[in-house]
Protein backbone atom coordinates (compact mmCIF):
# COMPACT_ATOMS: atom_id res chain seq x y z
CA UNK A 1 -23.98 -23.55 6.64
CA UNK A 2 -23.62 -20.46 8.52
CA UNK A 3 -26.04 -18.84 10.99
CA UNK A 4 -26.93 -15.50 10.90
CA UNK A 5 -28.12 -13.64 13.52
CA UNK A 6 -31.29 -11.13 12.86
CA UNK A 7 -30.74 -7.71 11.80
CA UNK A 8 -30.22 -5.01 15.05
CA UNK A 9 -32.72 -2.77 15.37
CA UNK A 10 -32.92 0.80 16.39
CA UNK A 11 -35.24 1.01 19.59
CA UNK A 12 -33.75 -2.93 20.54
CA UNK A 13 -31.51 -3.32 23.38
CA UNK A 14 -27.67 -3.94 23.52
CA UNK A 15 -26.87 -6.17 26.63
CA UNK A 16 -23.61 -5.31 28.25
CA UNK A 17 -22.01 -8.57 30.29
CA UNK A 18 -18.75 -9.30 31.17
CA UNK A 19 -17.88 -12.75 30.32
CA UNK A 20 -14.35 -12.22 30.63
CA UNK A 21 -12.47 -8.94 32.87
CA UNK A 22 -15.41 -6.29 34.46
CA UNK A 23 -14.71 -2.61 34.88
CA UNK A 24 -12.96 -1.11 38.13
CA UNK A 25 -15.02 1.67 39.84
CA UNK A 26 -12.40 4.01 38.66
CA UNK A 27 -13.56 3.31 35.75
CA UNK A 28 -17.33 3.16 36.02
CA UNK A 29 -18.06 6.51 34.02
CA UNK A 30 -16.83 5.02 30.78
CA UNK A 31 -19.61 2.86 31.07
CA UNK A 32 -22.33 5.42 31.50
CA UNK A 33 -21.01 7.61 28.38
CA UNK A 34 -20.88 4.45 26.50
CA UNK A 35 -24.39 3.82 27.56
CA UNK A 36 -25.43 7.34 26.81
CA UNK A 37 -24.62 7.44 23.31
CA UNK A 38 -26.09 4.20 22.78
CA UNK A 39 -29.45 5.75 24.14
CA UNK A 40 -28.76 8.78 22.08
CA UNK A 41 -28.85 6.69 18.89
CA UNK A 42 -32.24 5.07 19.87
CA UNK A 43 -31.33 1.55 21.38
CA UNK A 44 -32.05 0.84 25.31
CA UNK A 45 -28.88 -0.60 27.20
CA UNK A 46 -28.81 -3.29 29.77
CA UNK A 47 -25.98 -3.45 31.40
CA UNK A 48 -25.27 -6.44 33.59
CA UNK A 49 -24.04 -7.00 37.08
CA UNK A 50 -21.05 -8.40 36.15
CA UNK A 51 -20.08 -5.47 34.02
CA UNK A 52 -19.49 -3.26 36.85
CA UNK A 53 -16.98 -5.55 38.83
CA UNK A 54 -13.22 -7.14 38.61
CA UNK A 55 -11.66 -8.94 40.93
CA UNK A 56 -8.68 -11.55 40.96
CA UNK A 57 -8.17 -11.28 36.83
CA UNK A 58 -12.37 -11.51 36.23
CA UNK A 59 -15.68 -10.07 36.75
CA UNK A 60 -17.09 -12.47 38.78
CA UNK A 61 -16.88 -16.23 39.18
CA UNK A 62 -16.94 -18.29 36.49
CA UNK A 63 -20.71 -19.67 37.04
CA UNK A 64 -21.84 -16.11 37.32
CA UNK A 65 -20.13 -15.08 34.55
CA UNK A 66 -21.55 -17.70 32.28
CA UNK A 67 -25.29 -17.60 34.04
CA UNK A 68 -25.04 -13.58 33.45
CA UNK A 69 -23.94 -14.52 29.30
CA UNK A 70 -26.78 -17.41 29.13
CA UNK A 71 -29.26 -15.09 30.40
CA UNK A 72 -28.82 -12.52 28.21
CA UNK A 73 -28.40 -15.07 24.95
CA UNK A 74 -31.70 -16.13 26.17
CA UNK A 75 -33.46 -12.86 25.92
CA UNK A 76 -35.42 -12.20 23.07
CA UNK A 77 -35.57 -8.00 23.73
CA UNK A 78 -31.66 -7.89 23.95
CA UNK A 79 -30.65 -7.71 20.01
CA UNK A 80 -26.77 -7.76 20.50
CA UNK A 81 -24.38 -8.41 23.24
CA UNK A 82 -21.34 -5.95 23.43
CA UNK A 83 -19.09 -6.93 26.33
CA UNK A 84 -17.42 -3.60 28.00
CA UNK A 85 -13.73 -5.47 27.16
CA UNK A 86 -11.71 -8.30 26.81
CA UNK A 87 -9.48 -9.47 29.10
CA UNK A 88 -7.41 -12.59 30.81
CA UNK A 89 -9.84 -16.09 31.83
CA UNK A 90 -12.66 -16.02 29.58
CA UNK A 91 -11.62 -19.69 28.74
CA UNK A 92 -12.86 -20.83 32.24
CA UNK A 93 -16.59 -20.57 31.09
CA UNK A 94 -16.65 -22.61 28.03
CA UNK A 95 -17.33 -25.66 30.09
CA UNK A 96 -20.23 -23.86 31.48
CA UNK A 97 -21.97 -22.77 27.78
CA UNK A 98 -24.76 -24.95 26.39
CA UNK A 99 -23.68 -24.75 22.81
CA UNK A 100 -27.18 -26.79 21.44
CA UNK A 101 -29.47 -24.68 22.68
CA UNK A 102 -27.89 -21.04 21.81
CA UNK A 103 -30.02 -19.40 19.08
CA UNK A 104 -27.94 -16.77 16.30
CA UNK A 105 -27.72 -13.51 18.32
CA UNK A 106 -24.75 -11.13 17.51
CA UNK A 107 -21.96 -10.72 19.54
CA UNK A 108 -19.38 -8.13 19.23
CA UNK A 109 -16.07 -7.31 21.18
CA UNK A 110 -11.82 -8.58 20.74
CA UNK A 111 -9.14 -9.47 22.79
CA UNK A 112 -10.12 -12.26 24.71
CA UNK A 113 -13.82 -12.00 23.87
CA UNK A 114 -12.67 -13.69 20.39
CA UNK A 115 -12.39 -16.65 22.82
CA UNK A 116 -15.78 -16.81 23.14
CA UNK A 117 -16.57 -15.80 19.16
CA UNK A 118 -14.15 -18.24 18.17
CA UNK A 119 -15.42 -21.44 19.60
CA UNK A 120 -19.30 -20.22 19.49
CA UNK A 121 -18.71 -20.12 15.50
CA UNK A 122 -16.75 -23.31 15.32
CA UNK A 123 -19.42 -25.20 17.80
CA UNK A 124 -22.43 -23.93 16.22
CA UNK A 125 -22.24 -22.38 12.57
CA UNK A 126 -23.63 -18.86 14.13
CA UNK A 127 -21.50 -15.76 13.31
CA UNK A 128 -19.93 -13.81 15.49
CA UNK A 129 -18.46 -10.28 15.10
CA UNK A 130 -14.65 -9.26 16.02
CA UNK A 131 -14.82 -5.65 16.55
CA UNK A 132 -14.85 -2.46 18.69
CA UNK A 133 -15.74 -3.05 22.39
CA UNK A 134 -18.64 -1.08 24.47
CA UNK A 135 -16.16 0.97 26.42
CA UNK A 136 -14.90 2.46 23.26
CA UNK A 137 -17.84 3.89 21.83
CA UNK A 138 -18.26 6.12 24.56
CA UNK A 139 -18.06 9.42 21.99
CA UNK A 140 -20.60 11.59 20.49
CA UNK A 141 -18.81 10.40 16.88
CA UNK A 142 -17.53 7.65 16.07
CA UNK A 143 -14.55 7.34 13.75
CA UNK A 144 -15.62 5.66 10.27
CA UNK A 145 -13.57 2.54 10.78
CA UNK A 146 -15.20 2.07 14.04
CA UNK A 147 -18.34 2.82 13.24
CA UNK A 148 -18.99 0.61 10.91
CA UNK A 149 -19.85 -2.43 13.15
CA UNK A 150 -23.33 -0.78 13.01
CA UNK A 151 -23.67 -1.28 9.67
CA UNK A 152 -22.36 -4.44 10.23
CA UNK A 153 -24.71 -5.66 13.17
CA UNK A 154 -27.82 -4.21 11.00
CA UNK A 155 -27.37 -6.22 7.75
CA UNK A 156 -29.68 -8.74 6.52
CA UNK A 157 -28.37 -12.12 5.19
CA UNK A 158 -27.30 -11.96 1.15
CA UNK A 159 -25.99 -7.93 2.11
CA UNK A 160 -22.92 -7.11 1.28
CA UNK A 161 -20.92 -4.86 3.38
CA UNK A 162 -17.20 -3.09 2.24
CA UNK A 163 -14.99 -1.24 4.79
CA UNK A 164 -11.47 0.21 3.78
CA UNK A 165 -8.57 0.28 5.78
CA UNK A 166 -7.87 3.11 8.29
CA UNK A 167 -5.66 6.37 7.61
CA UNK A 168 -4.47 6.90 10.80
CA UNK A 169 -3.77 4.50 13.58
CA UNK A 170 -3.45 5.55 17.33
CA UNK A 171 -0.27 4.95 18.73
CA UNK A 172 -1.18 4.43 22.54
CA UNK A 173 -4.01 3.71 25.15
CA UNK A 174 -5.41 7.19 26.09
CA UNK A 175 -8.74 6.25 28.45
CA UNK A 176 -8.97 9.87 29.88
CA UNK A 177 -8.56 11.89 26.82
CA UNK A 178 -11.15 14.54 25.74
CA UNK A 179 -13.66 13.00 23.11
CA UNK A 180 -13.06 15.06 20.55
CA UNK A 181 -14.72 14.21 18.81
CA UNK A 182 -13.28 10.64 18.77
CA UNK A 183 -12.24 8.07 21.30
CA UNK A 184 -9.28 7.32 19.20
CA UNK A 185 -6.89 9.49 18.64
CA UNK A 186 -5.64 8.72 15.44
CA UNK A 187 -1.92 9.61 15.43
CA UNK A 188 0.36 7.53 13.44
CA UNK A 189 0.05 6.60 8.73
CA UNK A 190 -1.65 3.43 8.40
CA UNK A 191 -0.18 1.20 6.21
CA UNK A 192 -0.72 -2.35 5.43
CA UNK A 193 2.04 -4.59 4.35
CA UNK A 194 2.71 -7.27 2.29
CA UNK A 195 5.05 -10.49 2.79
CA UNK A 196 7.14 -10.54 -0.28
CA UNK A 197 5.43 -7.68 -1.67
CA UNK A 198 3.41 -7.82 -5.22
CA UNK A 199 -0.72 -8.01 -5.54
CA UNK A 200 -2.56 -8.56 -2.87
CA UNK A 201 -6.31 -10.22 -3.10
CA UNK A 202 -7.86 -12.77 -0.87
CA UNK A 203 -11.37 -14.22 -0.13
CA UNK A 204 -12.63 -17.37 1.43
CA UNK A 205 -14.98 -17.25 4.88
CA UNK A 206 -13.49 -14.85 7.57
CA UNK A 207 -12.00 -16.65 11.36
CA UNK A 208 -9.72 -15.30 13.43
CA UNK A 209 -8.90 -13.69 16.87
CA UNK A 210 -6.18 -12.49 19.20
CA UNK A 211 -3.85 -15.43 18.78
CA UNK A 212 -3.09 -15.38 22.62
CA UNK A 213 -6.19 -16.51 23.54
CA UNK A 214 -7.56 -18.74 20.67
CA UNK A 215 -3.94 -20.53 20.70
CA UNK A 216 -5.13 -21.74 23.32
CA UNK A 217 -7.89 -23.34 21.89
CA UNK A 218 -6.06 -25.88 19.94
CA UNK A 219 -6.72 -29.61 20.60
CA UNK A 220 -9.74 -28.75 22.05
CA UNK A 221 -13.23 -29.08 22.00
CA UNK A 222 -13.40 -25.28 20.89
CA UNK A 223 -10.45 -25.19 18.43
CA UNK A 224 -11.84 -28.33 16.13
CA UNK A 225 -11.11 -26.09 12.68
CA UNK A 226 -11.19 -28.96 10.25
CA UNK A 227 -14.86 -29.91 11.52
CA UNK A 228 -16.17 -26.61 11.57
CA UNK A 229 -15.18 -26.66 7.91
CA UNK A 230 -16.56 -30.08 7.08
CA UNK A 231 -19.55 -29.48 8.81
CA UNK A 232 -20.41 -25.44 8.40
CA UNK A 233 -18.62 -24.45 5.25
CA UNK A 234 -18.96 -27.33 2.91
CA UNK A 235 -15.25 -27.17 3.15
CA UNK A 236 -14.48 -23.95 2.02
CA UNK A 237 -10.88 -21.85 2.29
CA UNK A 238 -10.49 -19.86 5.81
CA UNK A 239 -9.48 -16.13 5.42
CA UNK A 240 -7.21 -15.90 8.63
CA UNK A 241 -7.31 -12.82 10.78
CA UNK A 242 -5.05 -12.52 13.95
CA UNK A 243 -3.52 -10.20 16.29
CA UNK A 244 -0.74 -10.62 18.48
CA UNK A 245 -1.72 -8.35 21.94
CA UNK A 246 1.13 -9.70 24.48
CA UNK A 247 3.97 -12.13 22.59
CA UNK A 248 7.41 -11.59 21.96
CA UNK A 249 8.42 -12.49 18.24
CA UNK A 250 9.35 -16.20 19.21
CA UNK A 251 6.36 -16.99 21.43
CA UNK A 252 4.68 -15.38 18.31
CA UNK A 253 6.69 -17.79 16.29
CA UNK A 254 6.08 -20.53 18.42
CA UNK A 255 1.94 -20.18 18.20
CA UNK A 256 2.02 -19.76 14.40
CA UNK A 257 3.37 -22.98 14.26
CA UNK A 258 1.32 -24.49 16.58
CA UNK A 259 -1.55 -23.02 14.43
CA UNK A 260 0.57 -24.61 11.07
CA UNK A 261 1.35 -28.31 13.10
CA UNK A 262 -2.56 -28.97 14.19
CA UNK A 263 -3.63 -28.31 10.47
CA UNK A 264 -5.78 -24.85 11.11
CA UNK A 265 -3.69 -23.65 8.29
CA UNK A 266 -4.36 -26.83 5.86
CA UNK A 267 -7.64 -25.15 3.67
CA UNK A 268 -6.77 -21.59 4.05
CA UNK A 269 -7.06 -18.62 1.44
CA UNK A 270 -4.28 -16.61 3.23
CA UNK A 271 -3.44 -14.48 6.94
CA UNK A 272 -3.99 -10.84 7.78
CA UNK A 273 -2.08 -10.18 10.78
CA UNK A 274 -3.27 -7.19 12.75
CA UNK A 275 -1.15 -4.03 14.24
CA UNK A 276 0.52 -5.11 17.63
CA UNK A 277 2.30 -3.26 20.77
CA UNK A 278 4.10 -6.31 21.10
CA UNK A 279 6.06 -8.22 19.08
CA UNK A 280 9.34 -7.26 20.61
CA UNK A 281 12.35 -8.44 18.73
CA UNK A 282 14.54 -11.97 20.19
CA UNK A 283 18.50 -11.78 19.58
CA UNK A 284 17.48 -10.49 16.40
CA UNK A 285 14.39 -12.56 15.73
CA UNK A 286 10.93 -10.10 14.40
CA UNK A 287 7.64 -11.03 14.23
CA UNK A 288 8.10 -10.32 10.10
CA UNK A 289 11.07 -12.93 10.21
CA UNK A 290 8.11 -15.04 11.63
CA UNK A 291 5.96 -14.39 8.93
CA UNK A 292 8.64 -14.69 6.22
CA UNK A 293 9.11 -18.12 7.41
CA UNK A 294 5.21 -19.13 7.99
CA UNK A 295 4.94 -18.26 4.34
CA UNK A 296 7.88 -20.61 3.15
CA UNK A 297 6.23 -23.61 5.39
CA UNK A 298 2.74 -22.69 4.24
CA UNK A 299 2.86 -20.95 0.99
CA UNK A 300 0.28 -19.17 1.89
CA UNK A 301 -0.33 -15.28 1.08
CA UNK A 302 0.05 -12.99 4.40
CA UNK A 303 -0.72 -9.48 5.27
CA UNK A 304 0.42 -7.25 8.04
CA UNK A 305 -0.57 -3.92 9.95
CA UNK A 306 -4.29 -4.49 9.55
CA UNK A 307 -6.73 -2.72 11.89
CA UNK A 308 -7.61 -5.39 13.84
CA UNK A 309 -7.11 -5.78 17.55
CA UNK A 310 -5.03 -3.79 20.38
CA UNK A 311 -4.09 -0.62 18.12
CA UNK A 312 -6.95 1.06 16.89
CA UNK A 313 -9.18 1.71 15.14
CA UNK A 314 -10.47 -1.58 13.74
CA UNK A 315 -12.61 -3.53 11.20
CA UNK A 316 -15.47 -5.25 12.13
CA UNK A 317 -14.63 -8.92 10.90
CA UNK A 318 -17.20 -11.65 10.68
CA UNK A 319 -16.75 -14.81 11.67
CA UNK A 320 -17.79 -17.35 9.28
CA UNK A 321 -18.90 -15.32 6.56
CA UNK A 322 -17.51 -14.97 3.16
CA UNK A 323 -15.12 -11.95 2.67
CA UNK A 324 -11.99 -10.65 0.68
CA UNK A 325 -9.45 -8.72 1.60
CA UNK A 326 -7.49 -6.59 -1.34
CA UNK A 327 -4.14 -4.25 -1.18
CA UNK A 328 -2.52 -1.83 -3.08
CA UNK A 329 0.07 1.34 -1.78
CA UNK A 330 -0.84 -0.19 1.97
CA UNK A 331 -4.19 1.13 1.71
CA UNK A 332 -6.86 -2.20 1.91
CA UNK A 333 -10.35 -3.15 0.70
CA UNK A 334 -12.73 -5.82 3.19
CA UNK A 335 -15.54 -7.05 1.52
CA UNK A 336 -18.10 -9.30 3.93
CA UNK A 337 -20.71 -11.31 2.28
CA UNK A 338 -23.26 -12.52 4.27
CA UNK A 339 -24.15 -15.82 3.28
């Protein structure tokens, strides 16, 4: 059974800790304006000492990182945590996390914050949200893909939520670009892709992450897939999501099948593979060759170009709840069920 977290509240506040990478003082504004529109929409914002820090690849030590996180799970004002990024180490804390006593509270964020989503889902049952990051709603809009982890934070369990696939993708990191009115600016078509091409329509109950960092979850206490679905989904079908932020197209190749070998692929409904800025090509080798060839060893139906991860915009995808994902002409349909 899956945990959901209570509804967020206007007038509740958003806790802002940095479990993984802090903000440099350079860049120290972009948390203000993010906390400013936050206030402007009628939530209070605490944001954490480690937030405001970064040094040698973190925010802090690993014990303050974790007693910062803890604290702010344990506070019953704070409705949602929204770490300001992701980053490199966020692995180092797990250790640190009493998993038992955690009660559903939403998290939100990517990168290697779906370190932390990941193996709080599979340890516990409680969803977790894979979405925008604090630092990047720092506008007075916000686009409508983005936007809707709101929506998605606020629901109630038995809601049903549906988001659609972007129109425009941006192409490149811009941090000191005008807001206007967007953070994003969306540049480049969107289209989604299909492996083998033909209809396109998937459910089962959403997991997924930036395959850098949950690959390295495998084997471990934090990457047990086949119990989480004995134990918290009554054995249901996983609807993969992943996004590749740093891997050439063999080390891409090479964690796939990692992913295939320790079984996380075994009861699956299919893979949506997010946009990437990396991916680069080996003596010929692509990331799609990869996925031609997951399919054959798999059989499994898989997607590609999806707004999820390190090219934005993207959709707010919840972990452990039940979803489908249709597309036609490269334009796509998410459907989150909360229950």
């Amino acid at each position: 059974m899956i945990r959901y977290p209570n509804p967020l509240r206007t007038g509740q506040t958003i806790g802002v800790t940095a479990p993984s990478s802090g903000v440099g003082k350079d860049l120290h504004s972009l948390l203000q304006l993010s906390k400013q529109q936050f206030e402007k929409r009628g939530f209070k914002v605490e944001i954490g000492d480690t937030a405001w820090s970064q040094i040698k690849a973190a925010s802090a030590t690993k014990e303050v990182r974790a007693a910062e996180l803890t604290a702010m799970l344990n506070n019953s004002t704070i409705g949602a945590i929204i770490p300001p990024w992701g980053g490199e180490i966020l692995m180092e804390i797990l250790p640190l996390i009493h998993w038992d006593e955690i009660e559903p509270k939403w998290i939100l964020g990517y990168s290697d914050l779906s370190t932390l989503l990941f193996s709080l889902t599979l340890k516990t049952g409680i969803a977790t949200a894979h979405g925008t990051n604090f630092i990047d709603l720092r506008s007075d809009e916000w686009d409508s893909v983005t936007g809707k982890f709101l929506e998605v934070l606020s629901a109630s369990t038995g809601s049903v939520i549906e988001q659609q696939s972007s129109k425009k993708f941006q192409s490149e990191w811009q941090h000191f670009a005008p807001l206007d009115p967007y953070v994003f600016k969306l540049d480049s078509e969107t289209r989604w892709e299909i492996i083998g091409g033909g209809e396109f329509k998937i459910e089962g109950r959403f997991l997924g992450g930036c395959l850098d960092t949950i690959g390295k979850l495998v084997g471990t206490p934090y990457g047990d897939v086949a119990a989480f679905q004995k134990n918290h989904l009554n054995d249901e079908p996983i609807l993969w999501y992943l996004e590749n932020c740093e891997m050439s197209a063999t080390d891409f190749h090479r964690t796939v099948l990692h992913f295939a070998y320790a079984g996380w692929f075994d009861n699956a409904a299919g893979i949506i593979f997010g946009r990437s800025p990396a991916g680069q090509s080996v003596d010929g080798f692509t990331v799609v060759d990869s996925m031609e060839r997951l399919q054959e060893l798999t059989g499994l139906p898989i997607a590609y170009n999806a707004d999820i991860g390190h090219v934005p915009p993207q959709i707010t995808f919840v972990n452990g709840a039940y979803g489908s994902v249709s597309i036609l002409d490269g334009e796509a349909v998410i459907s989150t069920e909360f229950k």
